[in-house]
N, C-alpha and C. Protein backbone atom coordinates (compact mmCIF):
# COMPACT_ATOMS: atom_id res chain seq x y z
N UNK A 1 2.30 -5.65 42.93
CA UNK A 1 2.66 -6.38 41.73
C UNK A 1 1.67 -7.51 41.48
N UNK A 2 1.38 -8.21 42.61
CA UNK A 2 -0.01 -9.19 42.29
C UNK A 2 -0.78 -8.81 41.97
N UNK A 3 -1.25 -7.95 41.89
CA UNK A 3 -2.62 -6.98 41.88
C UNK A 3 -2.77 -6.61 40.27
N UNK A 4 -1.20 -6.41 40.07
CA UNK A 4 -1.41 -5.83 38.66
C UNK A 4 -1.47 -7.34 37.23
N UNK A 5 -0.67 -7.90 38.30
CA UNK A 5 -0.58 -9.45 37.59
C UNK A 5 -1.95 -10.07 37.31
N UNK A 6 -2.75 -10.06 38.06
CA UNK A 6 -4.25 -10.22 38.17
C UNK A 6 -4.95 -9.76 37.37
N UNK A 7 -5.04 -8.34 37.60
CA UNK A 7 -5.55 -7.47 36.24
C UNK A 7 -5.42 -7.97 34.85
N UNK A 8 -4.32 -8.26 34.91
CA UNK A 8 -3.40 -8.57 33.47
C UNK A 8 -4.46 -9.97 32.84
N UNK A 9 -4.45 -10.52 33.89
CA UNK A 9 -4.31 -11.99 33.62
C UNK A 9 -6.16 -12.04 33.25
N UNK A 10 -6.96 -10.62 34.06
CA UNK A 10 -8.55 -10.61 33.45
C UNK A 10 -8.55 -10.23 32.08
N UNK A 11 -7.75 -9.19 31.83
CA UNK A 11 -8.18 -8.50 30.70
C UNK A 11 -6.51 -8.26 29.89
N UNK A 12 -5.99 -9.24 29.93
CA UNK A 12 -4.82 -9.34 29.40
C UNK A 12 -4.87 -8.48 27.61
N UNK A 13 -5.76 -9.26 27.20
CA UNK A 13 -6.19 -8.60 25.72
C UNK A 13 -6.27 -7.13 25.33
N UNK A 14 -7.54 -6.62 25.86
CA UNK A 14 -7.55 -5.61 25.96
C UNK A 14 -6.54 -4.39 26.23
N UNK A 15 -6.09 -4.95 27.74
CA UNK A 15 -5.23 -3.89 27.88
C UNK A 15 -3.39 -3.76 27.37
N UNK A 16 -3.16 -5.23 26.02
CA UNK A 16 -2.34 -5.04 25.18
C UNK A 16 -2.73 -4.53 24.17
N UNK A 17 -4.09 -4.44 23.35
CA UNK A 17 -4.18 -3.90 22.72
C UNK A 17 -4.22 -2.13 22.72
N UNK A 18 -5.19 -1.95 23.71
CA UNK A 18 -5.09 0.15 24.40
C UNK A 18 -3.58 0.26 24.27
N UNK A 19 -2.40 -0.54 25.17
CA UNK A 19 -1.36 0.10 25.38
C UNK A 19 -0.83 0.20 24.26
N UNK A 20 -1.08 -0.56 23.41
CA UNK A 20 -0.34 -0.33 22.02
C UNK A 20 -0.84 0.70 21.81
N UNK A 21 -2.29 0.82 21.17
CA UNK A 21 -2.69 1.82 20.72
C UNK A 21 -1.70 2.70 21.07
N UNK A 22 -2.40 3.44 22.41
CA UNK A 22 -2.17 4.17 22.69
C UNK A 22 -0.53 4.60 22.69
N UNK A 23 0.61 3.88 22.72
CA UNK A 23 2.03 4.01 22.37
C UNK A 23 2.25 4.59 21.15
N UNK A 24 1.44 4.14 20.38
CA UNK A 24 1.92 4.22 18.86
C UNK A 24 1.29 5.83 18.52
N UNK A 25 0.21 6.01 18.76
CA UNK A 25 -0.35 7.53 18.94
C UNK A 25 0.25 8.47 19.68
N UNK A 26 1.65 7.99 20.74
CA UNK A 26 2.10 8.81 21.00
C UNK A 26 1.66 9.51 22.33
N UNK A 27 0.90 8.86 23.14
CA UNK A 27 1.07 9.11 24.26
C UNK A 27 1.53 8.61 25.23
N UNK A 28 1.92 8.60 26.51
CA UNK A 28 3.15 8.72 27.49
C UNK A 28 2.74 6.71 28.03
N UNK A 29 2.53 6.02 27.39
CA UNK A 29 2.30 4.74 27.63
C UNK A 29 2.52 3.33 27.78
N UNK A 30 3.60 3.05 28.27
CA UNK A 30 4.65 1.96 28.37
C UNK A 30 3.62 0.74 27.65
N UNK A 31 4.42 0.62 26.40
CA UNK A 31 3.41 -0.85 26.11
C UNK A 31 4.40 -2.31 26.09
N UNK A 32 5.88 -1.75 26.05
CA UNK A 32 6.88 -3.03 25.93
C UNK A 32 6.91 -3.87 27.24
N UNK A 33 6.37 -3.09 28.45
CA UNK A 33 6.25 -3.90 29.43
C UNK A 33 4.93 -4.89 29.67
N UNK A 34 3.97 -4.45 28.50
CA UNK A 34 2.54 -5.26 28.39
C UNK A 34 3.40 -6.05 27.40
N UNK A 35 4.01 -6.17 26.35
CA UNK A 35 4.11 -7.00 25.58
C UNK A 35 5.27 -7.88 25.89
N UNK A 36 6.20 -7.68 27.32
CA UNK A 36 6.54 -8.72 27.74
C UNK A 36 6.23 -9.33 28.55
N UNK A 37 5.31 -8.98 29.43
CA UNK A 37 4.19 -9.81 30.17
C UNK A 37 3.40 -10.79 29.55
N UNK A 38 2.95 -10.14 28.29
CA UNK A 38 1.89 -10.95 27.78
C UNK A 38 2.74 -11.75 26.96
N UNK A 39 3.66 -12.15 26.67
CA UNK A 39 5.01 -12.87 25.75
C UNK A 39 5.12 -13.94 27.26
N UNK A 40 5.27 -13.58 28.35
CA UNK A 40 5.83 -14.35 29.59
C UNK A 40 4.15 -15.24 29.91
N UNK A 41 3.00 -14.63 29.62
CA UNK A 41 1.98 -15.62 30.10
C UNK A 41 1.22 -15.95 29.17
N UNK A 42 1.96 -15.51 27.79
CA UNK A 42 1.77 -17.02 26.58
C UNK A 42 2.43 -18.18 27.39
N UNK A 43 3.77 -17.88 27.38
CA UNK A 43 4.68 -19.11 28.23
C UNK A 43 4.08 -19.83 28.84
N UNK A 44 3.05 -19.31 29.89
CA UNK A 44 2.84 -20.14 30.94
C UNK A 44 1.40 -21.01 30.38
N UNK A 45 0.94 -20.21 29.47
CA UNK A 45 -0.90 -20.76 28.98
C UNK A 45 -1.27 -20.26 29.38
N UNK A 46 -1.61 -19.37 29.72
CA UNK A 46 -2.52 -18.18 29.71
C UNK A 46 -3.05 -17.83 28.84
N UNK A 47 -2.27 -17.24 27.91
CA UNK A 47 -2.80 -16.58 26.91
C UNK A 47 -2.38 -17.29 25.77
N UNK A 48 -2.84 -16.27 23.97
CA UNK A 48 -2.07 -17.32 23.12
C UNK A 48 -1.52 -16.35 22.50
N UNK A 49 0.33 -17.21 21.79
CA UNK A 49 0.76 -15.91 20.91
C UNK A 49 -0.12 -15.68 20.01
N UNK A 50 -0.82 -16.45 19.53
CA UNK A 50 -1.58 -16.58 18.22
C UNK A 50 -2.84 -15.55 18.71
N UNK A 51 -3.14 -15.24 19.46
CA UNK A 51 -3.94 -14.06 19.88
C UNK A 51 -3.51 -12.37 20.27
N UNK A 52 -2.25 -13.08 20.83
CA UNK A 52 -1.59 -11.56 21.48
C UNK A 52 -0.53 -11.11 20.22
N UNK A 53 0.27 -11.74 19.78
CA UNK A 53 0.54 -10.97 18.13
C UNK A 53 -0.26 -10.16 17.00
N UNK A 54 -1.33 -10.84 17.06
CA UNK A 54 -1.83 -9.71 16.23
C UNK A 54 -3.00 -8.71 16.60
N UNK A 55 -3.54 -8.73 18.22
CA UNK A 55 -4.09 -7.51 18.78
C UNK A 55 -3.08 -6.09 19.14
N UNK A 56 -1.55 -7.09 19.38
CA UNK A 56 -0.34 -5.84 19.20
C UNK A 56 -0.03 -4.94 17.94
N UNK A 57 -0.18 -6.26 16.53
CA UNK A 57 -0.23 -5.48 15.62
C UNK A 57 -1.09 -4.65 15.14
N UNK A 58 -2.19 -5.18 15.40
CA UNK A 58 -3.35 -4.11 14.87
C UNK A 58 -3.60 -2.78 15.70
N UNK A 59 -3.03 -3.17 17.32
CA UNK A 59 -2.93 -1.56 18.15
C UNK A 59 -1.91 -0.78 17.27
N UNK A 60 -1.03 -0.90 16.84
CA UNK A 60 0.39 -0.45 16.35
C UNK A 60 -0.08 0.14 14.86
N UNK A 61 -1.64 -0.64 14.37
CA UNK A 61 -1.72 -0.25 13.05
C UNK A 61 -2.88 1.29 13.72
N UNK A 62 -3.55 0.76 14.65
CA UNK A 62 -4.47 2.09 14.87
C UNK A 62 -3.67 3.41 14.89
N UNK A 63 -2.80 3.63 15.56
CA UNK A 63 -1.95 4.58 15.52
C UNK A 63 -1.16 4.88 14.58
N UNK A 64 -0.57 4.41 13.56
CA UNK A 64 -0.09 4.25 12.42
C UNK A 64 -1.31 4.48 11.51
N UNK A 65 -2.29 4.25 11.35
CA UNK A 65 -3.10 4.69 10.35
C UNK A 65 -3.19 6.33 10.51
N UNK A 66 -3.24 6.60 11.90
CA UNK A 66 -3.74 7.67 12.45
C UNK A 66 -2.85 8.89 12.10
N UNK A 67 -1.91 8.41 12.05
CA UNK A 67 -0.74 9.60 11.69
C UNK A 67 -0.26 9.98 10.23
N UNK A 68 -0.48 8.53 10.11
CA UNK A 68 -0.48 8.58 8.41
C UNK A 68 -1.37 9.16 7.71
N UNK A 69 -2.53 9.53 8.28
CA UNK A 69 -4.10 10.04 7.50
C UNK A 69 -3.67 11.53 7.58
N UNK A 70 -2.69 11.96 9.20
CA UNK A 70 -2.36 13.26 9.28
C UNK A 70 -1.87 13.31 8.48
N UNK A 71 -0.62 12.89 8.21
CA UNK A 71 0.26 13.02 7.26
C UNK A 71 -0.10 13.15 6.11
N UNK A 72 -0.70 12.40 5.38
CA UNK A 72 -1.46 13.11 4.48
C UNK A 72 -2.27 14.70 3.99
N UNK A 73 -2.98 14.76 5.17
CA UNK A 73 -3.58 15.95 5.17
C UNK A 73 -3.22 17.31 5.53
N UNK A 74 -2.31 16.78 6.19
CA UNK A 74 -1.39 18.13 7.21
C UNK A 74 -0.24 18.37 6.77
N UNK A 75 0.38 17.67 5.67
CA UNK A 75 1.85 17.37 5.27
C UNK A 75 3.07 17.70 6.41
N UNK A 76 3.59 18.86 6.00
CA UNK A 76 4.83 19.01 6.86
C UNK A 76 4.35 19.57 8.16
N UNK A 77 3.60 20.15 8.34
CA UNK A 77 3.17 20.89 9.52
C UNK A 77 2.98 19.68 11.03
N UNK A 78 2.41 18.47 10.38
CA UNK A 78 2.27 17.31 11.27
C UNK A 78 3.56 17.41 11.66
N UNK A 79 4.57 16.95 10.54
CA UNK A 79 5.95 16.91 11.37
C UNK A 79 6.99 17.75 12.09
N UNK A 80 6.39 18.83 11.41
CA UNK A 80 7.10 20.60 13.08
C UNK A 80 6.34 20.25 14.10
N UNK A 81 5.22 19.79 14.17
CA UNK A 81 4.39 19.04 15.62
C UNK A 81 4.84 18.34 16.12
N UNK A 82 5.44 16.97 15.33
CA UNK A 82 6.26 16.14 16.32
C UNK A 82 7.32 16.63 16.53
N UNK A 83 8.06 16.96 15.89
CA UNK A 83 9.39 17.20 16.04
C UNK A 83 9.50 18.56 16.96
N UNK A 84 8.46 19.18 17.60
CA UNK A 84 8.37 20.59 18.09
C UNK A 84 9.01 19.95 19.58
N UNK A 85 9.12 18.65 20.14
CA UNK A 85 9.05 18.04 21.57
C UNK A 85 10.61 17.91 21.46
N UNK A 86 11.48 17.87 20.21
CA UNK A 86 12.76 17.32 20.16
C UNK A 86 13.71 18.78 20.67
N UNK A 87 14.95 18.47 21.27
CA UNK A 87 15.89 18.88 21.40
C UNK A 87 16.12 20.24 20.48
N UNK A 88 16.50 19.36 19.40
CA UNK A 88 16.69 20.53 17.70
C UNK A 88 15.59 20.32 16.68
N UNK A 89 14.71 20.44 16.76
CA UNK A 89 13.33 20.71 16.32
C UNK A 89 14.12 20.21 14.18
N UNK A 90 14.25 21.46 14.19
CA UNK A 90 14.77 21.86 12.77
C UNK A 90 15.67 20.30 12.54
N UNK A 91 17.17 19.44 13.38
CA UNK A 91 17.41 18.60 12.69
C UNK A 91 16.79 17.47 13.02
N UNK A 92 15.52 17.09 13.72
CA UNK A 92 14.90 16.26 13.43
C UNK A 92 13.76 16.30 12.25
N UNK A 93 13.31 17.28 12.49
CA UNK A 93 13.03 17.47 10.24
C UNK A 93 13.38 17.01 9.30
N UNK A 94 14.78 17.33 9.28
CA UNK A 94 15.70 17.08 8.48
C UNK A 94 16.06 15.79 8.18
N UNK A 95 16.72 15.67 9.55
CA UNK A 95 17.04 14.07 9.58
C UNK A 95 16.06 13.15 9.15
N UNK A 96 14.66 13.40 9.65
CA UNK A 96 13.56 11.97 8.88
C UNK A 96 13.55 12.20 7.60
N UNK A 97 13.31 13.21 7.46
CA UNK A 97 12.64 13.47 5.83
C UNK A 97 14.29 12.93 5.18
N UNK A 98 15.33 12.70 5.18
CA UNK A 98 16.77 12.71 4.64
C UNK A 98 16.32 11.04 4.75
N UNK A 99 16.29 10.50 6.40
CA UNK A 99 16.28 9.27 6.10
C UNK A 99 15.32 8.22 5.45
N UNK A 100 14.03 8.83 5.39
CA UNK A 100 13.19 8.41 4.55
C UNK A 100 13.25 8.24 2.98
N UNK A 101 13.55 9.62 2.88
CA UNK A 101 13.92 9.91 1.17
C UNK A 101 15.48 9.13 0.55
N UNK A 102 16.10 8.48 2.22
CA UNK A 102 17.66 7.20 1.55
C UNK A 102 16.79 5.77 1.59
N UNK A 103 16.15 5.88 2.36
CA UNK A 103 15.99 4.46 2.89
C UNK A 103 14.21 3.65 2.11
N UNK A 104 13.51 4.51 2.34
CA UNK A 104 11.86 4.75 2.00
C UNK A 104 11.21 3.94 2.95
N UNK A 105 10.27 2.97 1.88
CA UNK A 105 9.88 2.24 2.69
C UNK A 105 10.32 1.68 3.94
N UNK A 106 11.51 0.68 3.95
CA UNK A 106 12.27 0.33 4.30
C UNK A 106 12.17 0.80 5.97
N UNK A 107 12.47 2.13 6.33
CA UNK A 107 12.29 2.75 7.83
C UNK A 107 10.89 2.15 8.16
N UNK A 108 9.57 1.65 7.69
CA UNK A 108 8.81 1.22 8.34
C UNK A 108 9.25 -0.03 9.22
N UNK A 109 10.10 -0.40 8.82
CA UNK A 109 10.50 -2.24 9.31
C UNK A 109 11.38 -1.73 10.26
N UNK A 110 12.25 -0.95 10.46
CA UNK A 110 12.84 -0.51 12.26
C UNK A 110 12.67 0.67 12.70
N UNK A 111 11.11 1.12 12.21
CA UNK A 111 11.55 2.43 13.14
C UNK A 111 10.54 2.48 14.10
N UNK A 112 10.00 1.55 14.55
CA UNK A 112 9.85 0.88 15.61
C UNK A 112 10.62 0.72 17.34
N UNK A 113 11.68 0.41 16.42
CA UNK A 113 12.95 0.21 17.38
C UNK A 113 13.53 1.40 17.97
N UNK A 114 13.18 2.82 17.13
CA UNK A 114 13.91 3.73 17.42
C UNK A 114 12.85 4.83 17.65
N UNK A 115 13.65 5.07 19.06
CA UNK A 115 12.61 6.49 19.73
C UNK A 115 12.48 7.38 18.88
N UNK A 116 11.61 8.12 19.06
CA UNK A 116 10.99 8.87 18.11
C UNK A 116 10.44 8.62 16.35
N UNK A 117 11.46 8.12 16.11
CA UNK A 117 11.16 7.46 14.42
C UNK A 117 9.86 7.01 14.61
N UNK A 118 9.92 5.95 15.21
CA UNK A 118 7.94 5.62 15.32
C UNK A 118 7.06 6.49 15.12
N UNK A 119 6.88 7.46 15.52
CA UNK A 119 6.42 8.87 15.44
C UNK A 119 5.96 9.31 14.14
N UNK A 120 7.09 9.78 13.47
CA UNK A 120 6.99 10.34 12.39
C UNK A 120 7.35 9.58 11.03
N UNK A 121 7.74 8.45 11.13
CA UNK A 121 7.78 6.89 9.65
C UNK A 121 5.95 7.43 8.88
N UNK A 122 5.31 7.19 10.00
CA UNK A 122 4.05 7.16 9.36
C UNK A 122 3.56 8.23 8.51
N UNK A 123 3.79 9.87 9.00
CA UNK A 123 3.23 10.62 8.15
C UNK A 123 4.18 10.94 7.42
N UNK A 124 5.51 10.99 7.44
CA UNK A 124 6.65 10.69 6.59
C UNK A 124 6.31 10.08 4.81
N UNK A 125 5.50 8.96 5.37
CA UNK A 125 5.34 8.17 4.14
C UNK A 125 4.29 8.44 3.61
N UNK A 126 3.21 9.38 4.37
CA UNK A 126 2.14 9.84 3.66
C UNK A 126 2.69 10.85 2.83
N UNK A 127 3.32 12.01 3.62
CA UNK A 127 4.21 13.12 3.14
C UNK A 127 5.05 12.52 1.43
N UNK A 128 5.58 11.40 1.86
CA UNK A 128 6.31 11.04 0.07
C UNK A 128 5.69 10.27 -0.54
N UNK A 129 4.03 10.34 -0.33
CA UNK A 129 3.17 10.31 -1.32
C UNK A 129 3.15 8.24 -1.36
N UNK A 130 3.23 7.97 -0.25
CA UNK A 130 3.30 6.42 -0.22
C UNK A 130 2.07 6.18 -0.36
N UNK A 131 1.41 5.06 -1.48
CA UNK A 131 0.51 4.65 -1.43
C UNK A 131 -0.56 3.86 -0.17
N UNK A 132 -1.29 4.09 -0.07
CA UNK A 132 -2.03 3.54 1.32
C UNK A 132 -1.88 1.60 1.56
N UNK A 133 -1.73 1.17 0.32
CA UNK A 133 -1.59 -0.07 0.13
C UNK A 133 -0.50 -0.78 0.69
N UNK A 134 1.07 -0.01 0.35
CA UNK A 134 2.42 -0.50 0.19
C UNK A 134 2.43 0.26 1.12
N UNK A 135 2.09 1.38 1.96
CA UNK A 135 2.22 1.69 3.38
C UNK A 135 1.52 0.22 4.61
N UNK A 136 0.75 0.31 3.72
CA UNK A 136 0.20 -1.09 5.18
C UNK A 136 0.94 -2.48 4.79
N UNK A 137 1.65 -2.71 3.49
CA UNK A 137 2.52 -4.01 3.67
C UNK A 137 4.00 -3.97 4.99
N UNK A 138 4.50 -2.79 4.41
CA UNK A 138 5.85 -2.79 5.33
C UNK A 138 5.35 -2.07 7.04
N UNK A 139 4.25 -1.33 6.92
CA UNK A 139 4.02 -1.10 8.42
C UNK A 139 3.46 -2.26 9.33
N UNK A 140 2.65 -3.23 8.44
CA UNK A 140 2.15 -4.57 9.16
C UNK A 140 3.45 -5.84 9.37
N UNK A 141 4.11 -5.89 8.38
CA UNK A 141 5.76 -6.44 8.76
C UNK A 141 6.50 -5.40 9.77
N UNK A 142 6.90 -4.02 10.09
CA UNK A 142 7.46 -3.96 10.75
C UNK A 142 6.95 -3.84 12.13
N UNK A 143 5.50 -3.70 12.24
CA UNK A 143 4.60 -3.81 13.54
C UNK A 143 5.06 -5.99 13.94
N UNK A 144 5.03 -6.57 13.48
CA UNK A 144 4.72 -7.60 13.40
C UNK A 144 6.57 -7.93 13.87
N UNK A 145 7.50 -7.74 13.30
CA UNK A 145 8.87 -7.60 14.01
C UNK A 145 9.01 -7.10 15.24
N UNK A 146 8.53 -5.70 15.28
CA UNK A 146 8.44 -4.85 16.92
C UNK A 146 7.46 -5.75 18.13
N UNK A 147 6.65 -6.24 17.76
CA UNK A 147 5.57 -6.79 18.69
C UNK A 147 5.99 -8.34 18.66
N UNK A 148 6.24 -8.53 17.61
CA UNK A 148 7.22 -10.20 18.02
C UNK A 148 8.45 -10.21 18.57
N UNK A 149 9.03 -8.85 18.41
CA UNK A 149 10.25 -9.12 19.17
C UNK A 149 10.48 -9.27 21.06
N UNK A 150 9.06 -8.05 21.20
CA UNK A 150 9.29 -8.32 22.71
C UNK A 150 8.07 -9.03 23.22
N UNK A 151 7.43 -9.99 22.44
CA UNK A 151 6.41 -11.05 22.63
C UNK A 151 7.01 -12.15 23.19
N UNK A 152 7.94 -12.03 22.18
CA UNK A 152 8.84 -13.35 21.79
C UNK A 152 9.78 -13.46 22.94
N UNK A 153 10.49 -12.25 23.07
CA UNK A 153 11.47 -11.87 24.99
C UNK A 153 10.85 -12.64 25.91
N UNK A 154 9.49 -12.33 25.97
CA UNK A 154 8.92 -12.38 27.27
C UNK A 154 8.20 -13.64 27.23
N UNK A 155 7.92 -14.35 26.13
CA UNK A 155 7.65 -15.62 26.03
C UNK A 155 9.44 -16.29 26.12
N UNK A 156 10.20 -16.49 25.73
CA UNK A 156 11.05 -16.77 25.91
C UNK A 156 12.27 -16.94 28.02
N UNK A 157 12.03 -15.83 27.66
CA UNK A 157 12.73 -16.01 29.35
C UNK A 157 11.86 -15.44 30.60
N UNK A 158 10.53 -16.33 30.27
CA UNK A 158 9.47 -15.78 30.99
C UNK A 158 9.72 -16.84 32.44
N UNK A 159 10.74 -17.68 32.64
CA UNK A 159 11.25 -18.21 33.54
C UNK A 159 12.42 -17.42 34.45
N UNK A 160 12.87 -16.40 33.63
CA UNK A 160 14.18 -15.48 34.57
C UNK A 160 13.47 -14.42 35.02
């Protein structure tokens, strides 16, 4: 655990920004435990939120652009891809495209919070023809909620 604390504490930046990335793209990459570390050694001065908030958001946007460009180009087929890993393939289809088409925009700001939704919000909104513009207002607010929320944890009870 020191060892990794260390690491952290060289290249703290960096390797919140990759883990995001890399989370948000969807590969197997624990980043909530970088972003409450790095929330716990803002606390201490280490680091700054004012630095580690928005290298989280902008990892969160790399991957989010990324899916969204699929989404665009690939339309539904992107989303039988994601949804090919789920349980019921067919009602997770369903279900996004249903909750997107109640909610719209709107799912960018928690679907964050919710497994899998992260996933597919992005090409979702390419898919209903969301402008590239008003896709990056509510995905940079709800990146900016998700990454402040467990910034903010781990700056917060970075004493327990």
């Amino acid at each position: 655990m020191e060892e990794t604390i260390r690491f952290l504490l060289l290249h703290g930046y960096v390797v919140l920004f990759l883990s995001v990335a890399a989370d948000q793209l969807g590969l197997p990459v624990p980043s909530v435990p970088v972003l409450l570390a790095m929330g716990a050694l803002s606390g201490s001065g280490e680091f700054s939120l004012a630095g580690a908030l928005p290298l989280a958001v902008l990892g969160c946007l790399v991957g989010d652009l990324s899916w969204y460009e699929l989404g665009r180009r690939r339309g539904r087929g992107i989303l039988k891809f994601l949804c090919r890993i789920s349980l019921e393939p067919d009602y997770c289809i369903r279900h996004a495209e249903e909750a997107f088409a109640r909610r719209g925009p709107k799912v960018l700001l928690y679907s964050k919070f919710v497994p899998g939704l992260s996933l597919v919000a992005p090409p979702l909104a390419a898919m209903f023809r969301m402008r590239l513009r008003r896709f990056l207002a509510w995905d940079v607010a709800g990146s900016f909620l998700w990454s402040g929320a467990f910034i903010g944890a781990g700056f917060l009870f970075r004493a327990e």
